[in-house]
C-alpha atoms as a PDB file:
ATOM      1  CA  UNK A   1      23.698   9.238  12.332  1.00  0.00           C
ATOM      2  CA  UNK A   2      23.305   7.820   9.173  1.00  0.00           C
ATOM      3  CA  UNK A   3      26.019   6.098   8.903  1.00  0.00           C
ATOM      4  CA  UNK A   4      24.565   4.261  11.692  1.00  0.00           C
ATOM      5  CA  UNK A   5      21.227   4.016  11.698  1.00  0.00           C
ATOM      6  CA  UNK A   6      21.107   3.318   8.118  1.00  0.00           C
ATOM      7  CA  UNK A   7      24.063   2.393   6.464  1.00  0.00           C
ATOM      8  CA  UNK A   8      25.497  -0.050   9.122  1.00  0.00           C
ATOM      9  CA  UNK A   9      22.563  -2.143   9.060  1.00  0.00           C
ATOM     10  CA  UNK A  10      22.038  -1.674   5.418  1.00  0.00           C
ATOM     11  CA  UNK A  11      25.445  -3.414   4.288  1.00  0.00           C
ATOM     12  CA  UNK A  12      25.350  -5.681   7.489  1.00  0.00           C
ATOM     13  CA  UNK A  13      21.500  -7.353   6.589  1.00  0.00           C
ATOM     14  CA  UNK A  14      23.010  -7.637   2.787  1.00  0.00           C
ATOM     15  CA  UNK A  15      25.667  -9.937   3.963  1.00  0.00           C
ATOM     16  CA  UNK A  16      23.458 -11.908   6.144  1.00  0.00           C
ATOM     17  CA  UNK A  17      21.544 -12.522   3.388  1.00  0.00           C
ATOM     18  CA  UNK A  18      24.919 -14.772   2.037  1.00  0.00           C
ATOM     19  CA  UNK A  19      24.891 -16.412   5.508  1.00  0.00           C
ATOM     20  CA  UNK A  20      23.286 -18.921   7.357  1.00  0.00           C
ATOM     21  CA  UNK A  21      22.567 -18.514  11.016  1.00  0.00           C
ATOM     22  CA  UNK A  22      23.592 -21.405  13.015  1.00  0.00           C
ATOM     23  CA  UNK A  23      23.093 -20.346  16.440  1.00  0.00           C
ATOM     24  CA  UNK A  24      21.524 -17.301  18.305  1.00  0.00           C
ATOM     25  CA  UNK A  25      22.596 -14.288  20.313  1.00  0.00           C
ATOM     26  CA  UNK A  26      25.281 -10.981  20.282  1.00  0.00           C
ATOM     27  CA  UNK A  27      28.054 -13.973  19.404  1.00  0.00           C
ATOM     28  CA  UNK A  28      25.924 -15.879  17.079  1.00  0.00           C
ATOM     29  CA  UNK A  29      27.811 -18.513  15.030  1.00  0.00           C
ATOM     30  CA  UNK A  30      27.152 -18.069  11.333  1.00  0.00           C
ATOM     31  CA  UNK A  31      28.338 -19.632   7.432  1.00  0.00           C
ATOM     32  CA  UNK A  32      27.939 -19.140   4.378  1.00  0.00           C
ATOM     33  CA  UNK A  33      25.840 -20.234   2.098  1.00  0.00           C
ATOM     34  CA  UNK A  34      26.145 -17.970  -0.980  1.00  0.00           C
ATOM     35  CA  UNK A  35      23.304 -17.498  -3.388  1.00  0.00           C
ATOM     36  CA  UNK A  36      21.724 -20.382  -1.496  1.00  0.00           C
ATOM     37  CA  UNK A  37      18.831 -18.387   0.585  1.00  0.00           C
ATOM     38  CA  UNK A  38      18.146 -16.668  -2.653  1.00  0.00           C
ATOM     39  CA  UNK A  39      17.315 -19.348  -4.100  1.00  0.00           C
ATOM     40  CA  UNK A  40      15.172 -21.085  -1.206  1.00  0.00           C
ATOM     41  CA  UNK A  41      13.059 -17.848  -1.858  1.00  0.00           C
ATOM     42  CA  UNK A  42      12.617 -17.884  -5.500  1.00  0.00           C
ATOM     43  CA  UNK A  43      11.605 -21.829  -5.339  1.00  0.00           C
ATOM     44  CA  UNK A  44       9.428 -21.081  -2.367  1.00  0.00           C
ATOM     45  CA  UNK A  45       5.564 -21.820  -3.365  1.00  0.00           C
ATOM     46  CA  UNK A  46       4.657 -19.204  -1.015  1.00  0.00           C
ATOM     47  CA  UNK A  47       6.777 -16.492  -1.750  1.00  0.00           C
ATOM     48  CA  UNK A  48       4.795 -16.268  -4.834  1.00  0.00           C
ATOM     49  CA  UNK A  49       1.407 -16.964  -3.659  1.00  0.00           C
ATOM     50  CA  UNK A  50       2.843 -13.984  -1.505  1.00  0.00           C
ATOM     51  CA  UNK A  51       3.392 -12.013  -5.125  1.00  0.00           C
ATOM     52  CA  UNK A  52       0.086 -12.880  -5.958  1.00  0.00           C
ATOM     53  CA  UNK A  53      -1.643 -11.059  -2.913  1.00  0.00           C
ATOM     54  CA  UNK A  54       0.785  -7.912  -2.807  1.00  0.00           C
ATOM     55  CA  UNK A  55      -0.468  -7.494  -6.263  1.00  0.00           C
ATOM     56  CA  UNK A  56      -4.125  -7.764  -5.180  1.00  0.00           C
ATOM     57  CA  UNK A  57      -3.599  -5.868  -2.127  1.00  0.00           C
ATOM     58  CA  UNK A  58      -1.624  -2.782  -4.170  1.00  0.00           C
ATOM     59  CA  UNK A  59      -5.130  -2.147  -6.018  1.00  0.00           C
ATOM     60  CA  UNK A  60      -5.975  -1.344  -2.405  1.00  0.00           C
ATOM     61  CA  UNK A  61      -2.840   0.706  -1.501  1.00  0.00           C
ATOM     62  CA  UNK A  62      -2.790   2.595  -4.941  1.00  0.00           C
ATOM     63  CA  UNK A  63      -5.086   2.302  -7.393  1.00  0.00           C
ATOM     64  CA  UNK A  64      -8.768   2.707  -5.525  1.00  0.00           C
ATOM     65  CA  UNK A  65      -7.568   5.442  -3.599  1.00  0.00           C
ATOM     66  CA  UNK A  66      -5.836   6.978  -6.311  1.00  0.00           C
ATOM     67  CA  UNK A  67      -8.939   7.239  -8.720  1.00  0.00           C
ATOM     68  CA  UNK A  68     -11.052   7.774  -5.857  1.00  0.00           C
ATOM     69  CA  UNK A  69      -8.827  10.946  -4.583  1.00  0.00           C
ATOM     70  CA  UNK A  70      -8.389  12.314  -7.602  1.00  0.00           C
ATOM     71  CA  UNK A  71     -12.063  12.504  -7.901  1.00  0.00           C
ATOM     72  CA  UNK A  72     -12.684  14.335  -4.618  1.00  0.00           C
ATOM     73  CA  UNK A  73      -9.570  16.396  -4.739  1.00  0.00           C
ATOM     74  CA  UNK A  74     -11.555  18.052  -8.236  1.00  0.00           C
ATOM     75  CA  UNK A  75     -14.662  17.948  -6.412  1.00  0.00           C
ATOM     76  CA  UNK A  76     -13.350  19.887  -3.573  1.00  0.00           C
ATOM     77  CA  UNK A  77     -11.049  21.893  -6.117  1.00  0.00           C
ATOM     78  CA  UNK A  78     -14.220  23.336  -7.787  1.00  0.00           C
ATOM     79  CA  UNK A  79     -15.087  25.194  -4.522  1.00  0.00           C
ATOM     80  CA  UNK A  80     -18.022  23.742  -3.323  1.00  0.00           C
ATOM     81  CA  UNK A  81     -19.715  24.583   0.085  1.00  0.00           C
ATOM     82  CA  UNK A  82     -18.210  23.502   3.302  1.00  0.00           C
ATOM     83  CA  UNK A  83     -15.100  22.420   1.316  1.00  0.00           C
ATOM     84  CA  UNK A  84     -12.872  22.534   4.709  1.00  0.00           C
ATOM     85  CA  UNK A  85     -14.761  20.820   6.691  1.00  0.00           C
ATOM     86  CA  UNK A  86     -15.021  18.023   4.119  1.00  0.00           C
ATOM     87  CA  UNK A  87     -11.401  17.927   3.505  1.00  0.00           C
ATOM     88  CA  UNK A  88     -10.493  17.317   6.912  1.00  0.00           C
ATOM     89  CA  UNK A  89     -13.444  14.456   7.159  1.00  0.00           C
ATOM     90  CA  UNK A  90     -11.418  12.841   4.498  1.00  0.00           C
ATOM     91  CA  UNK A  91      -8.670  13.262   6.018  1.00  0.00           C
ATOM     92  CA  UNK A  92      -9.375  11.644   9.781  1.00  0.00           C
ATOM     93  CA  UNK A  93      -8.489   8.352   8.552  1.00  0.00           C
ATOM     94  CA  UNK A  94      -4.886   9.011   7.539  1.00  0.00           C
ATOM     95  CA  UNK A  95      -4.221   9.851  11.032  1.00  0.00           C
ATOM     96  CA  UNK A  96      -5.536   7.195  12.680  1.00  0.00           C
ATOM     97  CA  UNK A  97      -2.544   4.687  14.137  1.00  0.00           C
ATOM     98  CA  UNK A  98      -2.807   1.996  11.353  1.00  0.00           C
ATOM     99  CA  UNK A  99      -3.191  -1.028  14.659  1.00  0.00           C
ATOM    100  CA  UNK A 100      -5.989   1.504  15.647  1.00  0.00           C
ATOM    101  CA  UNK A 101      -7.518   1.128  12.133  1.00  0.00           C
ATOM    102  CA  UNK A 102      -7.062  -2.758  11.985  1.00  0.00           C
ATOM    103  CA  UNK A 103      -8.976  -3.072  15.022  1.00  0.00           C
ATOM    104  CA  UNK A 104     -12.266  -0.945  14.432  1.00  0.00           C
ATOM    105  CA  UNK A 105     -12.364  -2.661  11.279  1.00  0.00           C
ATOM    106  CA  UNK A 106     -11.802  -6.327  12.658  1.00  0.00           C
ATOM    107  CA  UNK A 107     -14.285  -5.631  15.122  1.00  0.00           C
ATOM    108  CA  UNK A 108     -16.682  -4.046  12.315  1.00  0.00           C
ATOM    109  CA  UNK A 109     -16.426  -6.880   9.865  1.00  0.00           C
ATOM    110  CA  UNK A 110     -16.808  -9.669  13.079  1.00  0.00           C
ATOM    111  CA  UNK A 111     -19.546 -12.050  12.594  1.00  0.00           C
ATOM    112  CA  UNK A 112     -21.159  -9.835  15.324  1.00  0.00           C
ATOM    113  CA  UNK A 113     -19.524  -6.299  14.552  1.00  0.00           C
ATOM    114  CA  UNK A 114     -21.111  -3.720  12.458  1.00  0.00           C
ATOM    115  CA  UNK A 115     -21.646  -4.628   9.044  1.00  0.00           C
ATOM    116  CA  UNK A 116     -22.970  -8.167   9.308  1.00  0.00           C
ATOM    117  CA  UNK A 117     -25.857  -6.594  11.981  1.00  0.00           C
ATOM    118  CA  UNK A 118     -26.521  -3.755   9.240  1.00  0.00           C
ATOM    119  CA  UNK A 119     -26.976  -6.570   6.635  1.00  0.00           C
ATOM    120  CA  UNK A 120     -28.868  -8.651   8.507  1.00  0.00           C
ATOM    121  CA  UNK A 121     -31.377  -5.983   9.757  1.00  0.00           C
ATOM    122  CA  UNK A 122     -31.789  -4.881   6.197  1.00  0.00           C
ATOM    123  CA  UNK A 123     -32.618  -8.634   5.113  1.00  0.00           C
ATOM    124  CA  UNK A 124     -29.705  -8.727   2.791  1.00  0.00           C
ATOM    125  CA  UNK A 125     -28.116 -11.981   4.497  1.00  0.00           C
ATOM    126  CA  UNK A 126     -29.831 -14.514   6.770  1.00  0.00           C
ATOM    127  CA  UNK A 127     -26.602 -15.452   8.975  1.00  0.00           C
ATOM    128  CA  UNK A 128     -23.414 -13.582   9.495  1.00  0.00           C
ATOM    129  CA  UNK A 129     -20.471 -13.283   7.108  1.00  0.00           C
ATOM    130  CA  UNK A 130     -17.146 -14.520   8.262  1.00  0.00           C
ATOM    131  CA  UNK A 131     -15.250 -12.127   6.543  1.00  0.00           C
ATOM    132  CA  UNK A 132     -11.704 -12.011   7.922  1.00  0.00           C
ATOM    133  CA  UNK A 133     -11.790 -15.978   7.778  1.00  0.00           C
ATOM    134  CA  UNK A 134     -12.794 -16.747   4.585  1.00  0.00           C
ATOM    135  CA  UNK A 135     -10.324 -17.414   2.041  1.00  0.00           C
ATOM    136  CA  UNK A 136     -12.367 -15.685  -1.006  1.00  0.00           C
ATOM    137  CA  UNK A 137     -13.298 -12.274   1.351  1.00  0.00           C
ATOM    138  CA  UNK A 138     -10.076 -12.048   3.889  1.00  0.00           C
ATOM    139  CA  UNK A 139      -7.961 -10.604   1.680  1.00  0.00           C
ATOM    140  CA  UNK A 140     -10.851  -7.494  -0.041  1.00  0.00           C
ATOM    141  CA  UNK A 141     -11.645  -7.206   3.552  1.00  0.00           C
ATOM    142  CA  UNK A 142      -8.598  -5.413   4.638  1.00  0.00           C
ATOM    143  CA  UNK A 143      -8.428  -4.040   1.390  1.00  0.00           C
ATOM    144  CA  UNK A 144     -11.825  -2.308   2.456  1.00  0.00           C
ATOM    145  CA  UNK A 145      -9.693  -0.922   5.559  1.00  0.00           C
ATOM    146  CA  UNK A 146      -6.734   0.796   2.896  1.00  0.00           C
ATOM    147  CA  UNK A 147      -9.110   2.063   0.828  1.00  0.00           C
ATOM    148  CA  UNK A 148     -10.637   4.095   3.771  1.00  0.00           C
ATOM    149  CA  UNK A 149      -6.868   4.740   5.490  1.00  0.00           C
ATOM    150  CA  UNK A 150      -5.344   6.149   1.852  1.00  0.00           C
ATOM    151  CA  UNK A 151      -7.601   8.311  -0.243  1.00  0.00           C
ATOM    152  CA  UNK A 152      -7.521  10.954   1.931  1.00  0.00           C
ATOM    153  CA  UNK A 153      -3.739  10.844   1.645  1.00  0.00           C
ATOM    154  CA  UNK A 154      -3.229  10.854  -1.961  1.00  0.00           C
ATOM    155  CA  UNK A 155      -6.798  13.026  -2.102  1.00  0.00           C
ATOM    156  CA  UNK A 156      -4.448  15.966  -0.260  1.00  0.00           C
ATOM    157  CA  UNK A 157      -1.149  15.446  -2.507  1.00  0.00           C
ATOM    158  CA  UNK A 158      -3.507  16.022  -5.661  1.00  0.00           C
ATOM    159  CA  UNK A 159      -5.560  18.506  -4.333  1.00  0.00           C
ATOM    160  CA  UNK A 160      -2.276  20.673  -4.075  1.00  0.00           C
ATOM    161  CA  UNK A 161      -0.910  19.816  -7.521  1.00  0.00           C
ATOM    162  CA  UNK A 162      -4.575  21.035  -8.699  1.00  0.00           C
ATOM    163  CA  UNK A 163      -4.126  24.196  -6.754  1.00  0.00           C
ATOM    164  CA  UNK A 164      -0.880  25.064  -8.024  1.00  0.00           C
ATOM    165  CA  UNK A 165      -2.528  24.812 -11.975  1.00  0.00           C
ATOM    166  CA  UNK A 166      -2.677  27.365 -14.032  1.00  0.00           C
ATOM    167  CA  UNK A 167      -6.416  29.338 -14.267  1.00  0.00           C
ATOM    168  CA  UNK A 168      -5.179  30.975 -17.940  1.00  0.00           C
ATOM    169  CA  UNK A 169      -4.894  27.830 -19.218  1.00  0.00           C
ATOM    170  CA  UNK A 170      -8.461  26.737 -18.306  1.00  0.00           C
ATOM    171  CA  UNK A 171      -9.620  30.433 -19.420  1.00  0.00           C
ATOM    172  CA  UNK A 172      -8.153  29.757 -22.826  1.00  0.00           C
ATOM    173  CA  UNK A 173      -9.826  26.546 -23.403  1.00  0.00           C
ATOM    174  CA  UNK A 174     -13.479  27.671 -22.072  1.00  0.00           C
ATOM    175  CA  UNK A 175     -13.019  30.317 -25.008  1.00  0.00           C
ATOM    176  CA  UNK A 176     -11.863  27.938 -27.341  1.00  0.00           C
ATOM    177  CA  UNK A 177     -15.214  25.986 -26.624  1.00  0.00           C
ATOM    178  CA  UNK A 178     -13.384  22.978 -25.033  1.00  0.00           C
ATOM    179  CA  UNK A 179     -15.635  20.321 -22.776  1.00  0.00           C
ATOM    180  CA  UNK A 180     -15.220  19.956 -19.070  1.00  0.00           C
ATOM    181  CA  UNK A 181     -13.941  16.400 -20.479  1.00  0.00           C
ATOM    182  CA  UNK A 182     -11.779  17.738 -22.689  1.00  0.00           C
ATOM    183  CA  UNK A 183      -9.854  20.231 -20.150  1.00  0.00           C
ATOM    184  CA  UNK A 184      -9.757  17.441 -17.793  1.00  0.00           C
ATOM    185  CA  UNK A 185      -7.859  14.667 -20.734  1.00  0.00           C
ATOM    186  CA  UNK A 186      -5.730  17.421 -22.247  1.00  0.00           C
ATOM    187  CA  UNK A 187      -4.776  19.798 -19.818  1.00  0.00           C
ATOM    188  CA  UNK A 188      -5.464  18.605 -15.620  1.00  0.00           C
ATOM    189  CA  UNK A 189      -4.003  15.195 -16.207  1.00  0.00           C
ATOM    190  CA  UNK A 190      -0.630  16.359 -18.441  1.00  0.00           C
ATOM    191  CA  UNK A 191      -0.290  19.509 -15.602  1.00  0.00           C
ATOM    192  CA  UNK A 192      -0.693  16.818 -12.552  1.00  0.00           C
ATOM    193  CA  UNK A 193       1.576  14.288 -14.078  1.00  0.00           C
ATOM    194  CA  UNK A 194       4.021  15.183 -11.127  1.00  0.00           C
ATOM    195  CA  UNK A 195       1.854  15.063  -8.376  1.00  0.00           C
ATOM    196  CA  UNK A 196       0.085  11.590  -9.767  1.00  0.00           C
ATOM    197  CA  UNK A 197       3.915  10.069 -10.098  1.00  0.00           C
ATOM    198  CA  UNK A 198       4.568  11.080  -6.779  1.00  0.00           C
ATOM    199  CA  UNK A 199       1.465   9.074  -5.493  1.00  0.00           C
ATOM    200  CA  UNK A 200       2.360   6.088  -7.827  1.00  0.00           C
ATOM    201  CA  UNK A 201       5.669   5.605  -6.500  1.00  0.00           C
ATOM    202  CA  UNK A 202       4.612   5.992  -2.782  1.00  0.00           C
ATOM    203  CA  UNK A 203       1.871   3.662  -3.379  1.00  0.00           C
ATOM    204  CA  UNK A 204       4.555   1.192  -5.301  1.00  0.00           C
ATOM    205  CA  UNK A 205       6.921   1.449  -1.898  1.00  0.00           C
ATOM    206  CA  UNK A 206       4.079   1.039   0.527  1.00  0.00           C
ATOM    207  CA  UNK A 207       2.425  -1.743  -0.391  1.00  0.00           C
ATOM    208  CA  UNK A 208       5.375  -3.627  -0.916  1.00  0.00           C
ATOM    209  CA  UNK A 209       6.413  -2.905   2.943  1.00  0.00           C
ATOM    210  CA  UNK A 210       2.706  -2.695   4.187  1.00  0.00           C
ATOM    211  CA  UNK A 211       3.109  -5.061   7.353  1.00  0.00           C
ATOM    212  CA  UNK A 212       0.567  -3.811   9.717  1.00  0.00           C
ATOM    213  CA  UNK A 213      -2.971  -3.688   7.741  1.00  0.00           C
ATOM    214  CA  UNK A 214      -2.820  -7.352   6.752  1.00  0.00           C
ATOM    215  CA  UNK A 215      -1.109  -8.654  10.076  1.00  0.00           C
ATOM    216  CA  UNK A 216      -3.362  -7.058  12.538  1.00  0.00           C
ATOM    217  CA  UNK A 217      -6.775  -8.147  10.972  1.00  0.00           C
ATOM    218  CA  UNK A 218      -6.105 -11.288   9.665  1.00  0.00           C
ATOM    219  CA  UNK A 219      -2.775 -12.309  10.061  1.00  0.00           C
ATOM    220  CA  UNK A 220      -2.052 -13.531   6.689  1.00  0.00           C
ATOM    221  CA  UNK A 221      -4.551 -16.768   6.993  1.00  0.00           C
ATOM    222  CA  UNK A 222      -6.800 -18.133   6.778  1.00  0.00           C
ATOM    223  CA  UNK A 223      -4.361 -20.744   4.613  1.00  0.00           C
ATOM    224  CA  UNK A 224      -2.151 -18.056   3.819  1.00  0.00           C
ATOM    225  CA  UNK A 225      -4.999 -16.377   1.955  1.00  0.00           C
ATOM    226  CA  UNK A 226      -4.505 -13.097   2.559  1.00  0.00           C
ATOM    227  CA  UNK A 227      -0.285 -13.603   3.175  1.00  0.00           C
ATOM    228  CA  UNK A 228       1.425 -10.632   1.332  1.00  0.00           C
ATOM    229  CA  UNK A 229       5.275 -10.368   0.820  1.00  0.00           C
ATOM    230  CA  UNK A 230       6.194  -8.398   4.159  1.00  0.00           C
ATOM    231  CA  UNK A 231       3.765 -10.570   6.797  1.00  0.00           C
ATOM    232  CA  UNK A 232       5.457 -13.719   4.915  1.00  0.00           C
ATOM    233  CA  UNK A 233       8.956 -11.920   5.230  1.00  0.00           C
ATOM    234  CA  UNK A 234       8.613 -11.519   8.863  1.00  0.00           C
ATOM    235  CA  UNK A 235       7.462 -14.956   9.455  1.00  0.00           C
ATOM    236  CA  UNK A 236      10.301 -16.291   8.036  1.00  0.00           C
ATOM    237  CA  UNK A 237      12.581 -13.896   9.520  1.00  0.00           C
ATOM    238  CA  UNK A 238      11.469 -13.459  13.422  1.00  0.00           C
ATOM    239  CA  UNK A 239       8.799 -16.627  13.700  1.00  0.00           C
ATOM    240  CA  UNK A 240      10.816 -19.308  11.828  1.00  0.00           C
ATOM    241  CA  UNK A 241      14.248 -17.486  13.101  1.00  0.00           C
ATOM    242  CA  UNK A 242      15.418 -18.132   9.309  1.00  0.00           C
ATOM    243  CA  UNK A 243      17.447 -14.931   9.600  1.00  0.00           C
ATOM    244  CA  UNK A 244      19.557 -15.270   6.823  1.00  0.00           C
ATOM    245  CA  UNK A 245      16.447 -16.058   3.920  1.00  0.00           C
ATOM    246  CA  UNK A 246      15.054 -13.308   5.851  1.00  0.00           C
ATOM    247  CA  UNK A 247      17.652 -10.511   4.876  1.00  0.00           C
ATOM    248  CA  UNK A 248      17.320 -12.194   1.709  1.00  0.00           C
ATOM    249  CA  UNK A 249      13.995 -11.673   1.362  1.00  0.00           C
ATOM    250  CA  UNK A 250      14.253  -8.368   2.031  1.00  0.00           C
ATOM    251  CA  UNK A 251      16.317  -7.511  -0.426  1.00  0.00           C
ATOM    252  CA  UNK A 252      14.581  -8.586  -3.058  1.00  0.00           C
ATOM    253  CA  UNK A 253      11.644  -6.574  -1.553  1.00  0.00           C
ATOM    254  CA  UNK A 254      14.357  -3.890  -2.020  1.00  0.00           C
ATOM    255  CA  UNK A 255      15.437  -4.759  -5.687  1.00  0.00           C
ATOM    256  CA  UNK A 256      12.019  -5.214  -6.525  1.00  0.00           C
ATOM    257  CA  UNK A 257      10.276  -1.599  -4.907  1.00  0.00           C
ATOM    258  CA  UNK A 258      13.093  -0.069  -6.368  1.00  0.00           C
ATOM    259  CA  UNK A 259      12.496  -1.548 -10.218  1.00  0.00           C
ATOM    260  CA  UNK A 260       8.795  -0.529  -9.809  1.00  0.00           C
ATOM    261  CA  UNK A 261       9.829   2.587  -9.248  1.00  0.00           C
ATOM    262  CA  UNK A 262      12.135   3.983 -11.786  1.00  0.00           C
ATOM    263  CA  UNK A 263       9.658   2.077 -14.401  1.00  0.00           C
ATOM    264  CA  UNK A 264       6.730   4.369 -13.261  1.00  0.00           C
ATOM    265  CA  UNK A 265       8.903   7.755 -13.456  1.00  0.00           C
ATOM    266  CA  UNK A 266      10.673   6.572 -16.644  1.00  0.00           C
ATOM    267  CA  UNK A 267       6.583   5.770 -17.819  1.00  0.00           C
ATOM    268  CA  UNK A 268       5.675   9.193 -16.836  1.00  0.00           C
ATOM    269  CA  UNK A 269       8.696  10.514 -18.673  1.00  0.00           C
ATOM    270  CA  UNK A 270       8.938  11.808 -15.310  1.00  0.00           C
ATOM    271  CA  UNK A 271      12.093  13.811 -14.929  1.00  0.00           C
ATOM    272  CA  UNK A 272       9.585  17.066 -12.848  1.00  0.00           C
ATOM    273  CA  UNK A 273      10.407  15.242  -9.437  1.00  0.00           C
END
């Protein structure tokens, strides 16, 4: 099975991205072209424009949700009232189909959804917003749609690594006359190291291959401004039929999630996952 549904296509994609593809179909006629499709996506102007915006877009995929579920994961944590029902309202959103998601919030952030009606009724703007077509907003837009898909993910991974910390520890430092800021710098944040580098690096690999949250609201425009690495890939790939910068492109998706990654855990001094 994995040899193939994984490896096959794995080792076949890396040595179409040495090829060209002349002409289409099951019997395709192909040549090489060695490091040449590499290169046409290193010298591509918006391959890193395409950088630029997955850069952007990971504050959306990681770091906002990440600060913003840690928070509720130590509100919840501390036992507060209804804490079930609240952790499962936070939680709705990671279950919604992500096309699902990208629609409500197209249609919410429309000149006549949701938003630009609530502003307008409260005086705050005269005329509607174009959000998902202007080139400064498109891009925080579906950002604004992450944000809302991912805390409640990485809120449930850190709520667990909280639960699984030690109370003795915590008892020990309360005695020792330690503030709540204290215990939180010297002893929650060292003790959830593993659960926070397990968010970091799924964060790194997502928003590297997040696809459907930028293609389904705005389709990488307008002028490309909201074009991340993966809508570009694809459009180079399976709209400009460019197969062979395409697999090239994808690997250096690869090569590049992959360096991410082992920089965060070697960071971390992570060797507890």
């Amino acid at each position: 099975m994995i040899a193939v549904f994984l490896a096959y296509p794995l080792v076949d994609t890396f040595i179409l991205s040495f090829q060209e593809v002349v002409t289409l179909g099951i019997q395709g006629e192909k040549r090489w072209v060695g490091l040449a499709n590499y290169e046409a996506v290193l010298t591509d102007p918006l391959f890193w424009r395409s950088a630029k915006n997955t850069i952007i877009f990971s504050f959306g995929m990681l770091v906002i949700p990440l600060f913003l579920g840690l928070g509720l994961a130590m509100v919840i944590n501390r036992g507060i009232k209804g804490k079930s029902s609240l952790r499962a309202l936070i939680f709705v959103p990671v279950v919604v189909p992500i096309v699902v998601a990208g629609i409500v919030f197209s249609w919410i952030l429309s000149p006549n959804g949701l938003l630009n009606w609530g502003l307008t009724a409260v005086g705050l703007i005269e005329r509607p917003i174009r959000f998902l077509n202007s080139i400064e907003l498109s891009l925080p837009s579906v950002m604004l749609m992450v944000v809302w898909k991912r805390t409640g993910y990485y809120m449930v991974i850190l709520l667990a690594g909280l639960q699984g910390l030690p109370n003795d520890v915590y008892e020990a430092a309360k005695i020792m006359g330690k503030s709540r800021w204290a215990m939180f710098r010297y002893i929650t944040l060292p003790l959830l190291k593993p659960a926070i580098l397990i968010v970091v690096v799924l964060g790194i690999i997502d928003s590297l291959r997040a696809f459907a949250h930028v293609y389904v609201m705005t389709g990488g425009g307008p002028s490309n401004a909201s074009e991340i690495l993966s809508t570009h890939f694809y459009k180079v790939a399976f709209s400009y039929f460019n197969f062979g910068k395409g697999a090239a492109y994808g690997f250096i998706l690869f090569g590049m999630a992959l360096v991410l990654s082992v920089i965060a855990i070697k960071l971390s001094g992570g060797s507890e996952i």
